[in-house]
PDB file of N, CA and C in Angstrom:
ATOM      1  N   UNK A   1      30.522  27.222   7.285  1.00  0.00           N
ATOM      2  CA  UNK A   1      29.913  26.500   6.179  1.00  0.00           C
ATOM      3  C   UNK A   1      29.157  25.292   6.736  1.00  0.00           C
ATOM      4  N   UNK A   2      28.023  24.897   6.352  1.00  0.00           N
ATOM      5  CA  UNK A   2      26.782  23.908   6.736  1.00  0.00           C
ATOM      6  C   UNK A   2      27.333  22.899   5.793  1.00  0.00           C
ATOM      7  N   UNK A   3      26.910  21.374   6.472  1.00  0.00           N
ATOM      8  CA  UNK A   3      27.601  20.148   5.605  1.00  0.00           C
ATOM      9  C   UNK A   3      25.900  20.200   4.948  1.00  0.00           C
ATOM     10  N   UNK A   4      26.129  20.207   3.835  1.00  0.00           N
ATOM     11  CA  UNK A   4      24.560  19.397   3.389  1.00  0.00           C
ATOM     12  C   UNK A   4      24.043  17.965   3.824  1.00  0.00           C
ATOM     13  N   UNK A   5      22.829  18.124   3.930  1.00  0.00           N
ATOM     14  CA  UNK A   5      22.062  16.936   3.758  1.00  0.00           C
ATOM     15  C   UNK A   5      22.419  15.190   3.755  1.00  0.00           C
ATOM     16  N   UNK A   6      22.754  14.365   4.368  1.00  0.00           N
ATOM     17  CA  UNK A   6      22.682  12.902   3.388  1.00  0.00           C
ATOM     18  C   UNK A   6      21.811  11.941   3.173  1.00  0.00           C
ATOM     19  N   UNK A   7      21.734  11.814   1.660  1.00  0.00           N
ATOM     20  CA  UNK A   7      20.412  11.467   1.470  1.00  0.00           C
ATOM     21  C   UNK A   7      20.539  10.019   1.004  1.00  0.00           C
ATOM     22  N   UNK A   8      21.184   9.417   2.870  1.00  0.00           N
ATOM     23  CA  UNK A   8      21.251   7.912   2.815  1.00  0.00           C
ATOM     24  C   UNK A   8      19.912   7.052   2.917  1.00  0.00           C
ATOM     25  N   UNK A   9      18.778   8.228   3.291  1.00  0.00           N
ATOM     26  CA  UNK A   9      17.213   7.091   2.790  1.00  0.00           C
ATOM     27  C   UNK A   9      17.197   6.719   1.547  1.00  0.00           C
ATOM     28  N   UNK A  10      17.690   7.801   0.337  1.00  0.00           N
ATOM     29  CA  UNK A  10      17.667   7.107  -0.953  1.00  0.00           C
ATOM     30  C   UNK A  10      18.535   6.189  -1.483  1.00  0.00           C
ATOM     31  N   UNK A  11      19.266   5.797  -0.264  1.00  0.00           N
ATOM     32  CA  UNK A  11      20.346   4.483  -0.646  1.00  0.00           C
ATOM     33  C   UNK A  11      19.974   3.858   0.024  1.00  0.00           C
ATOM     34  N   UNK A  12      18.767   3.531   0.493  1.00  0.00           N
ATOM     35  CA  UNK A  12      18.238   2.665   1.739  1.00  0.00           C
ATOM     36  C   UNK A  12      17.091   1.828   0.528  1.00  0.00           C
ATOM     37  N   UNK A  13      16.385   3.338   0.223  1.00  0.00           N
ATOM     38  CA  UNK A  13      15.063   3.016  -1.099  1.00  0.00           C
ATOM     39  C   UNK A  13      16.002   2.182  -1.986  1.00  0.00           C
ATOM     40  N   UNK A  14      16.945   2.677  -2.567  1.00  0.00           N
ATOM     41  CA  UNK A  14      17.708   1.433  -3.776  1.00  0.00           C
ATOM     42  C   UNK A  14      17.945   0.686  -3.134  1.00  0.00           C
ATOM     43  N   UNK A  15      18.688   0.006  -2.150  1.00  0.00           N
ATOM     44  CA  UNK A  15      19.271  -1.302  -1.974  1.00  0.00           C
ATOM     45  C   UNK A  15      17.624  -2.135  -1.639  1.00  0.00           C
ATOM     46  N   UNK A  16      17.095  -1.765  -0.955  1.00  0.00           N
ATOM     47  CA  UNK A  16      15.709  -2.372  -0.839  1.00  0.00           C
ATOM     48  C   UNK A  16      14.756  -2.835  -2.376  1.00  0.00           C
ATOM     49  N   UNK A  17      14.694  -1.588  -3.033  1.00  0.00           N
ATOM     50  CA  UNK A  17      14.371  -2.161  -4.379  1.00  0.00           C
ATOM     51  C   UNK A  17      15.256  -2.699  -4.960  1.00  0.00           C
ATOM     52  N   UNK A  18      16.559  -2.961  -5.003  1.00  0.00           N
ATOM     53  CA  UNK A  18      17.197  -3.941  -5.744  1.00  0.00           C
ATOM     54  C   UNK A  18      17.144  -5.371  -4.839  1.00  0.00           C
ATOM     55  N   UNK A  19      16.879  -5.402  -3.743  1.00  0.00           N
ATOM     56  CA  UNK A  19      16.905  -6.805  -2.857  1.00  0.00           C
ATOM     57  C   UNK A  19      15.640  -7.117  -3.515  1.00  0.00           C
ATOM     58  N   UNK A  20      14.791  -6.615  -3.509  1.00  0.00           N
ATOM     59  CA  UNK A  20      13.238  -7.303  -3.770  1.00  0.00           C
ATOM     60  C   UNK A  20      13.522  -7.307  -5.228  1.00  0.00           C
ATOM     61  N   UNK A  21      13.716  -6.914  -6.179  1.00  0.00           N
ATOM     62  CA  UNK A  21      14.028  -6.861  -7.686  1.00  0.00           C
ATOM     63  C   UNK A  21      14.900  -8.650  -7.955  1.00  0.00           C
ATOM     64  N   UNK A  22      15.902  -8.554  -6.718  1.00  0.00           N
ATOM     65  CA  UNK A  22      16.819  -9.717  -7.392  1.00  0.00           C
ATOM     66  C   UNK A  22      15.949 -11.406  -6.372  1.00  0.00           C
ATOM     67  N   UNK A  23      14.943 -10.756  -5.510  1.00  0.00           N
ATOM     68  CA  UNK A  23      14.486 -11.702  -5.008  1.00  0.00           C
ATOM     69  C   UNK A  23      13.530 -12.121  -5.003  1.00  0.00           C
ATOM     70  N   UNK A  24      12.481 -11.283  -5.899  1.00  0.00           N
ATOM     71  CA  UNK A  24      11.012 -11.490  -5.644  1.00  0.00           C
ATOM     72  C   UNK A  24      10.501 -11.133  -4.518  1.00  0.00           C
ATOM     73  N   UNK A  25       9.235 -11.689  -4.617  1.00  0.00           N
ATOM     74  CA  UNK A  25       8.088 -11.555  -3.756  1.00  0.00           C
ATOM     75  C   UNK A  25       8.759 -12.037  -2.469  1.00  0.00           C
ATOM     76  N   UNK A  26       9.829 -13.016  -2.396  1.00  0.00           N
ATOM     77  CA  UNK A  26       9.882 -13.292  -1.132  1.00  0.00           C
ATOM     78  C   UNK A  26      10.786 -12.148  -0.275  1.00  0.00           C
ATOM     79  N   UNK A  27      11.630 -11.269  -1.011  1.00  0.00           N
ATOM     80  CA  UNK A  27      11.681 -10.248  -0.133  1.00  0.00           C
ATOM     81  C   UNK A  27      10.827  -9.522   0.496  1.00  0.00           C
ATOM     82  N   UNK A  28      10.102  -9.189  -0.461  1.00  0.00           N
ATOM     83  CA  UNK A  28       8.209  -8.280  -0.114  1.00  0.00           C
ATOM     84  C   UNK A  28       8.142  -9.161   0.939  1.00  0.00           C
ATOM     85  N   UNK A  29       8.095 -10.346   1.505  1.00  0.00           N
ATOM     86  CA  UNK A  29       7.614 -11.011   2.449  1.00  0.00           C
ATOM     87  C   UNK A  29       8.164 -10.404   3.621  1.00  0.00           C
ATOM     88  N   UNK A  30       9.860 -11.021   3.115  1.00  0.00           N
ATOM     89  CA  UNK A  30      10.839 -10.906   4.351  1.00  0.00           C
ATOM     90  C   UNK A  30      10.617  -8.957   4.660  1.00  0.00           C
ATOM     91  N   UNK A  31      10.460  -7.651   4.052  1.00  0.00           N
ATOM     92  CA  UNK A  31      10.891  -6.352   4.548  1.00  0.00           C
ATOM     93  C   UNK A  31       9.081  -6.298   5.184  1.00  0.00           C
ATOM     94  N   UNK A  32       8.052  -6.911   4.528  1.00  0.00           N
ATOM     95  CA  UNK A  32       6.928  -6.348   4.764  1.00  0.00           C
ATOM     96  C   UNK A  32       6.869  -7.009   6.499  1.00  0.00           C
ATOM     97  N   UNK A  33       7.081  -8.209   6.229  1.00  0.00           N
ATOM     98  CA  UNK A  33       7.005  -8.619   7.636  1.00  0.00           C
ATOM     99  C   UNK A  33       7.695  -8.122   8.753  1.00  0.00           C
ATOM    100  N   UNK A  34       8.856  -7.654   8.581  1.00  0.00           N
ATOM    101  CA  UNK A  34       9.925  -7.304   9.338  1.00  0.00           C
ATOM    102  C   UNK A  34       8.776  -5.883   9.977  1.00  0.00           C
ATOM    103  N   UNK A  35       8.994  -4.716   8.790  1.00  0.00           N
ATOM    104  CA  UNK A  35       8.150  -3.704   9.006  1.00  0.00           C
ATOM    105  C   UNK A  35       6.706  -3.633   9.757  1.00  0.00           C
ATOM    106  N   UNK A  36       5.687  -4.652   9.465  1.00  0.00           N
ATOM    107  CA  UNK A  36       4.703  -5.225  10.505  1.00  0.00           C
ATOM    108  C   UNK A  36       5.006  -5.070  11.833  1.00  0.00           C
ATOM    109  N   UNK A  37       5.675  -6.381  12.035  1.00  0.00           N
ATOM    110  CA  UNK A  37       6.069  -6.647  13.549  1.00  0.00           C
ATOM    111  C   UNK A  37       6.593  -5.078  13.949  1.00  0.00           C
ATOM    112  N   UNK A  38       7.814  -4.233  13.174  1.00  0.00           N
ATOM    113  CA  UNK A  38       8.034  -3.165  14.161  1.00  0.00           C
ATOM    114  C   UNK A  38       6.629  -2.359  14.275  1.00  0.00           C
ATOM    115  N   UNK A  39       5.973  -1.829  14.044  1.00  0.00           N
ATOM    116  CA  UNK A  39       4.850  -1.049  13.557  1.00  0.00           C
ATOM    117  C   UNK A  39       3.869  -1.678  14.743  1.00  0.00           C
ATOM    118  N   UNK A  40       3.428  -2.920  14.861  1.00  0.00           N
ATOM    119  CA  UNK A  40       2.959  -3.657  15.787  1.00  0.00           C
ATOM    120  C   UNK A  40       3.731  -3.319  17.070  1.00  0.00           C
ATOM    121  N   UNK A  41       4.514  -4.085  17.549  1.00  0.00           N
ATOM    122  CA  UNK A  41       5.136  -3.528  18.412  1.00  0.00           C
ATOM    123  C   UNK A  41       4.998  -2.062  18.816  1.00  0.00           C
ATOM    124  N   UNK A  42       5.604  -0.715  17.829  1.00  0.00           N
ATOM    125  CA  UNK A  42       5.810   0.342  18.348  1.00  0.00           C
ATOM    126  C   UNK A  42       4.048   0.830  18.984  1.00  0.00           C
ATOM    127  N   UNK A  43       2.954   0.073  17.707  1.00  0.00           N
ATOM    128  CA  UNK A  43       1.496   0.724  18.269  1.00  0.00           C
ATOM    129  C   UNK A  43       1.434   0.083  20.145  1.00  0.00           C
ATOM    130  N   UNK A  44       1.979  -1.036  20.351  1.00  0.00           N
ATOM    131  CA  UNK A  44       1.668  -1.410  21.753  1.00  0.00           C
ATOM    132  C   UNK A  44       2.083  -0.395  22.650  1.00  0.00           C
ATOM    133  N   UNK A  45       3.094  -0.068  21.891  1.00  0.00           N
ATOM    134  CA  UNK A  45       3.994   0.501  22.976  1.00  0.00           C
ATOM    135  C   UNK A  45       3.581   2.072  23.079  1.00  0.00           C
ATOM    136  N   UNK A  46       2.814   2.902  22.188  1.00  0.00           N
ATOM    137  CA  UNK A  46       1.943   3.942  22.417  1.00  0.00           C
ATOM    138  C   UNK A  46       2.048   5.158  21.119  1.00  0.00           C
ATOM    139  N   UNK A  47       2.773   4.171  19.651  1.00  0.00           N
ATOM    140  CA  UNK A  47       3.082   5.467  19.031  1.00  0.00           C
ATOM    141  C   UNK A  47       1.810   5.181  18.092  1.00  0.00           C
ATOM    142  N   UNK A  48       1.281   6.887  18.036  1.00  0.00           N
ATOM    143  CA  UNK A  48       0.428   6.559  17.140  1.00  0.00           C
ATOM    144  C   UNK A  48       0.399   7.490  15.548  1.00  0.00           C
ATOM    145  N   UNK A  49       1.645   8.707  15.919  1.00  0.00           N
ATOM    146  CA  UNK A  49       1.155   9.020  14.648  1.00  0.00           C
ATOM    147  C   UNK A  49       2.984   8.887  13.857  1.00  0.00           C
ATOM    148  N   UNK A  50       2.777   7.919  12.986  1.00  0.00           N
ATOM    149  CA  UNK A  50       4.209   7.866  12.078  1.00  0.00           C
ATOM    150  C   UNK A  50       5.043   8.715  11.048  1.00  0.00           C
ATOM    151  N   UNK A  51       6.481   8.927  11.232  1.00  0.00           N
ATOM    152  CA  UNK A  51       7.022   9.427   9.954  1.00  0.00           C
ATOM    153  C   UNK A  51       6.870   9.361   8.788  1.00  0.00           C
ATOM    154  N   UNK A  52       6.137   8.180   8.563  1.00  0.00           N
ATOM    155  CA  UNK A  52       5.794   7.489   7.121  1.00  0.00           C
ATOM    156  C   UNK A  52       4.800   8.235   6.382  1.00  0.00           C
ATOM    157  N   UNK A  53       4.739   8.584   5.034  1.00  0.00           N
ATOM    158  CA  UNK A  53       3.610   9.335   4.833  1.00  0.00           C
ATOM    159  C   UNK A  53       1.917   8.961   5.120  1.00  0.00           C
ATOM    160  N   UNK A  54       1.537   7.901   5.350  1.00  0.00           N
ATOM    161  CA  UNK A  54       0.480   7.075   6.159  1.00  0.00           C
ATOM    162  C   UNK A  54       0.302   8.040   7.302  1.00  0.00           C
ATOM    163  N   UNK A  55       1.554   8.527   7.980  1.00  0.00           N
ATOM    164  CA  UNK A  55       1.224   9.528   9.574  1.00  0.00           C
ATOM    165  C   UNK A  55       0.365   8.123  10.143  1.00  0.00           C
ATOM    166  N   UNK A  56      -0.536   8.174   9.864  1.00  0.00           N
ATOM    167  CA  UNK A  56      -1.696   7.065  11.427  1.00  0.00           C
ATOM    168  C   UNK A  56      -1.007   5.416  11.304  1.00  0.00           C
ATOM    169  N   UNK A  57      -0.555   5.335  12.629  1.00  0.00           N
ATOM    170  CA  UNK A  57       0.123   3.949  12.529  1.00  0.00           C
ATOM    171  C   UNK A  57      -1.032   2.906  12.050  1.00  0.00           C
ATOM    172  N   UNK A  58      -2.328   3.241  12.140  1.00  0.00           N
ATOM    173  CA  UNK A  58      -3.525   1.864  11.794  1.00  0.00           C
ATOM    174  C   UNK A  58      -3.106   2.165  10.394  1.00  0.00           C
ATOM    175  N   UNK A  59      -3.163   3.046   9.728  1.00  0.00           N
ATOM    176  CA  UNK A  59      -2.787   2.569   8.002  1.00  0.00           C
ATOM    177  C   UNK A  59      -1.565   2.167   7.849  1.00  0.00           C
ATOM    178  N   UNK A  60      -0.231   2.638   8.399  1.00  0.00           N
ATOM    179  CA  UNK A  60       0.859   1.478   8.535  1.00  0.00           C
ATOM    180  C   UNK A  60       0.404   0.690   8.355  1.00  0.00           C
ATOM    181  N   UNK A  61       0.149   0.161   8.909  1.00  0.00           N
ATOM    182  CA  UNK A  61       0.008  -1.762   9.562  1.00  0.00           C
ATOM    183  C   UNK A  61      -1.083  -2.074   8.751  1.00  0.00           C
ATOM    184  N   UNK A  62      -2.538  -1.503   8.213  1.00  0.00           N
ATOM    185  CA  UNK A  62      -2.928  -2.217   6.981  1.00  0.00           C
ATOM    186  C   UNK A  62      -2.024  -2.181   5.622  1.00  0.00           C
ATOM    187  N   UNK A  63      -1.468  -0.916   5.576  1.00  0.00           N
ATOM    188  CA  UNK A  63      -0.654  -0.889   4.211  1.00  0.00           C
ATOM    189  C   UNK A  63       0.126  -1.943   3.995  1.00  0.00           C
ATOM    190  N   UNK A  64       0.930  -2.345   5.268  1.00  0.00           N
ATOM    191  CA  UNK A  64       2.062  -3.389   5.629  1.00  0.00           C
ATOM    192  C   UNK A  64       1.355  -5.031   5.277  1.00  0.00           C
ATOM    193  N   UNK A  65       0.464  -4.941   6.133  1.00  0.00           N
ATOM    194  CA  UNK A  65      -0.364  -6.355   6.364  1.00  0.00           C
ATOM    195  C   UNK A  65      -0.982  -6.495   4.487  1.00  0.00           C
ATOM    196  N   UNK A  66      -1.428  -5.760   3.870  1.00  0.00           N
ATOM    197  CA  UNK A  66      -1.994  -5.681   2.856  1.00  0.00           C
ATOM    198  C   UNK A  66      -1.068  -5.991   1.709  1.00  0.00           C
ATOM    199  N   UNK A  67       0.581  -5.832   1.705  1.00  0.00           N
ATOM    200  CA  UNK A  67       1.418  -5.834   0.914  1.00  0.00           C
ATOM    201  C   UNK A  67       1.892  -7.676   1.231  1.00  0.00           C
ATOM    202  N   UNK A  68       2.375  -7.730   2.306  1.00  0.00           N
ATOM    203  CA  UNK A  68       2.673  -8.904   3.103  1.00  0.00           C
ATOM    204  C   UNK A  68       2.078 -10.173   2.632  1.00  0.00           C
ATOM    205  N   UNK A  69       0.407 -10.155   2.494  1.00  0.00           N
ATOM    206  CA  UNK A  69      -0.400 -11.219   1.685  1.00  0.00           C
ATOM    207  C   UNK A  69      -0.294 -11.316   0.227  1.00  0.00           C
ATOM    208  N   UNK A  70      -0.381 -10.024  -0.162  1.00  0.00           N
ATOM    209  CA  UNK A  70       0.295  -9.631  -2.068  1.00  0.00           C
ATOM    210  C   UNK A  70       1.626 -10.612  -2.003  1.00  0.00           C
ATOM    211  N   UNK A  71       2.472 -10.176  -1.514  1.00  0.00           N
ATOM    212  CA  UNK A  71       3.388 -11.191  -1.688  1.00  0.00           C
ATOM    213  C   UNK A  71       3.807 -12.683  -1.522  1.00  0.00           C
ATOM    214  N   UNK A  72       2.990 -12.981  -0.384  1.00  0.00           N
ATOM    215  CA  UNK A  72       2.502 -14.339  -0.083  1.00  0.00           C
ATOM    216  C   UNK A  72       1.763 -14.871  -1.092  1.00  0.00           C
ATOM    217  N   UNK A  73       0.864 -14.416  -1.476  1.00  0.00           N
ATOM    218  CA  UNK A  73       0.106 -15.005  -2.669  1.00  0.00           C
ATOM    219  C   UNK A  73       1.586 -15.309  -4.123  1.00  0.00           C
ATOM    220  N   UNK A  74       1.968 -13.999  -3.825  1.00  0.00           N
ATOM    221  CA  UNK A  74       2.749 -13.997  -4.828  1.00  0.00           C
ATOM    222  C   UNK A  74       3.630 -14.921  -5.025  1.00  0.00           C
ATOM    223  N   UNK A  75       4.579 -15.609  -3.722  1.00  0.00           N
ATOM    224  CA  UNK A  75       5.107 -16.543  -3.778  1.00  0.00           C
ATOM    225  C   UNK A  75       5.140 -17.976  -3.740  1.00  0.00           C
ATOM    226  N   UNK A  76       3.515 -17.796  -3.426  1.00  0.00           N
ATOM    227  CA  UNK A  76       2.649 -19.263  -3.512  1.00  0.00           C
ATOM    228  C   UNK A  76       3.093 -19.490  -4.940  1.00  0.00           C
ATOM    229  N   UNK A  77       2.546 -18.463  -5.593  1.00  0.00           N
ATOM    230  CA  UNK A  77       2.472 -18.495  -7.657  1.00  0.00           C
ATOM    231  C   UNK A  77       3.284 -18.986  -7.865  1.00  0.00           C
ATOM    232  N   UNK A  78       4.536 -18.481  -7.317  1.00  0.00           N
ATOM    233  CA  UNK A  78       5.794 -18.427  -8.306  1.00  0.00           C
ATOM    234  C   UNK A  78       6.386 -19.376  -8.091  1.00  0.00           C
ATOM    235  N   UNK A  79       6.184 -20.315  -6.766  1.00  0.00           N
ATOM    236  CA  UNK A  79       6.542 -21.822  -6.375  1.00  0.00           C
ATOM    237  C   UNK A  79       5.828 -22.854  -6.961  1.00  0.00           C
ATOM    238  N   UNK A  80       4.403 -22.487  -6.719  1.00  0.00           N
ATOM    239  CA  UNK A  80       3.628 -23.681  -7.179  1.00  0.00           C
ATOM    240  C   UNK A  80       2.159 -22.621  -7.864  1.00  0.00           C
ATOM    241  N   UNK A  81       2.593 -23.147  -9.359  1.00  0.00           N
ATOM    242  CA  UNK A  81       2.355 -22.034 -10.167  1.00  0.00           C
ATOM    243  C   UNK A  81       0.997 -23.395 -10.765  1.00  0.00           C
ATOM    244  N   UNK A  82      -0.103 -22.549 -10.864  1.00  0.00           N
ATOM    245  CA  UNK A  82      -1.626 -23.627 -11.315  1.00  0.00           C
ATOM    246  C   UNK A  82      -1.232 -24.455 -12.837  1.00  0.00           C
TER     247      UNK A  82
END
């Protein structure tokens, strides 16, 4: 008998959307950045095509970099709101 599957990415996806849910934008900061730097890093180091559905690490890292400022902006707002 085969053990099935565990489908601890989708307990990876919830705890992540509930961290950013109970934290705001500044989580988006803290996972987008985190995710950057690895992505950065791994392109130095020679990987170029990713698990992520993106596959090409250059859209990683804009997708990443592109979310990263969304949230920065975002937490500019929500601190020091016009």
């Amino acid at each position: 008998m085969t053990t099935p599957p565990d489908p601890l990415r989708l307990c990876v996806y919830a705890t992540v959307a509930a961290l950013t849910w109970l934290c705001g934008p500044v989580a988006v900061v803290f996972f987008a950045a985190l995710g950057l730097a690895g992505y950065l890093r791994a392109r130095r180091q020679g990987l170029r095509r990713s698990a992520c559905v993106l596959r090409d690490v250059r859209l990683v890292v804009a997708y990443l970099a592109v979310l990263l400022v969304a949230a920065l902006a975002g937490t500019l707002h929500t601190w020091w709101p016009a």
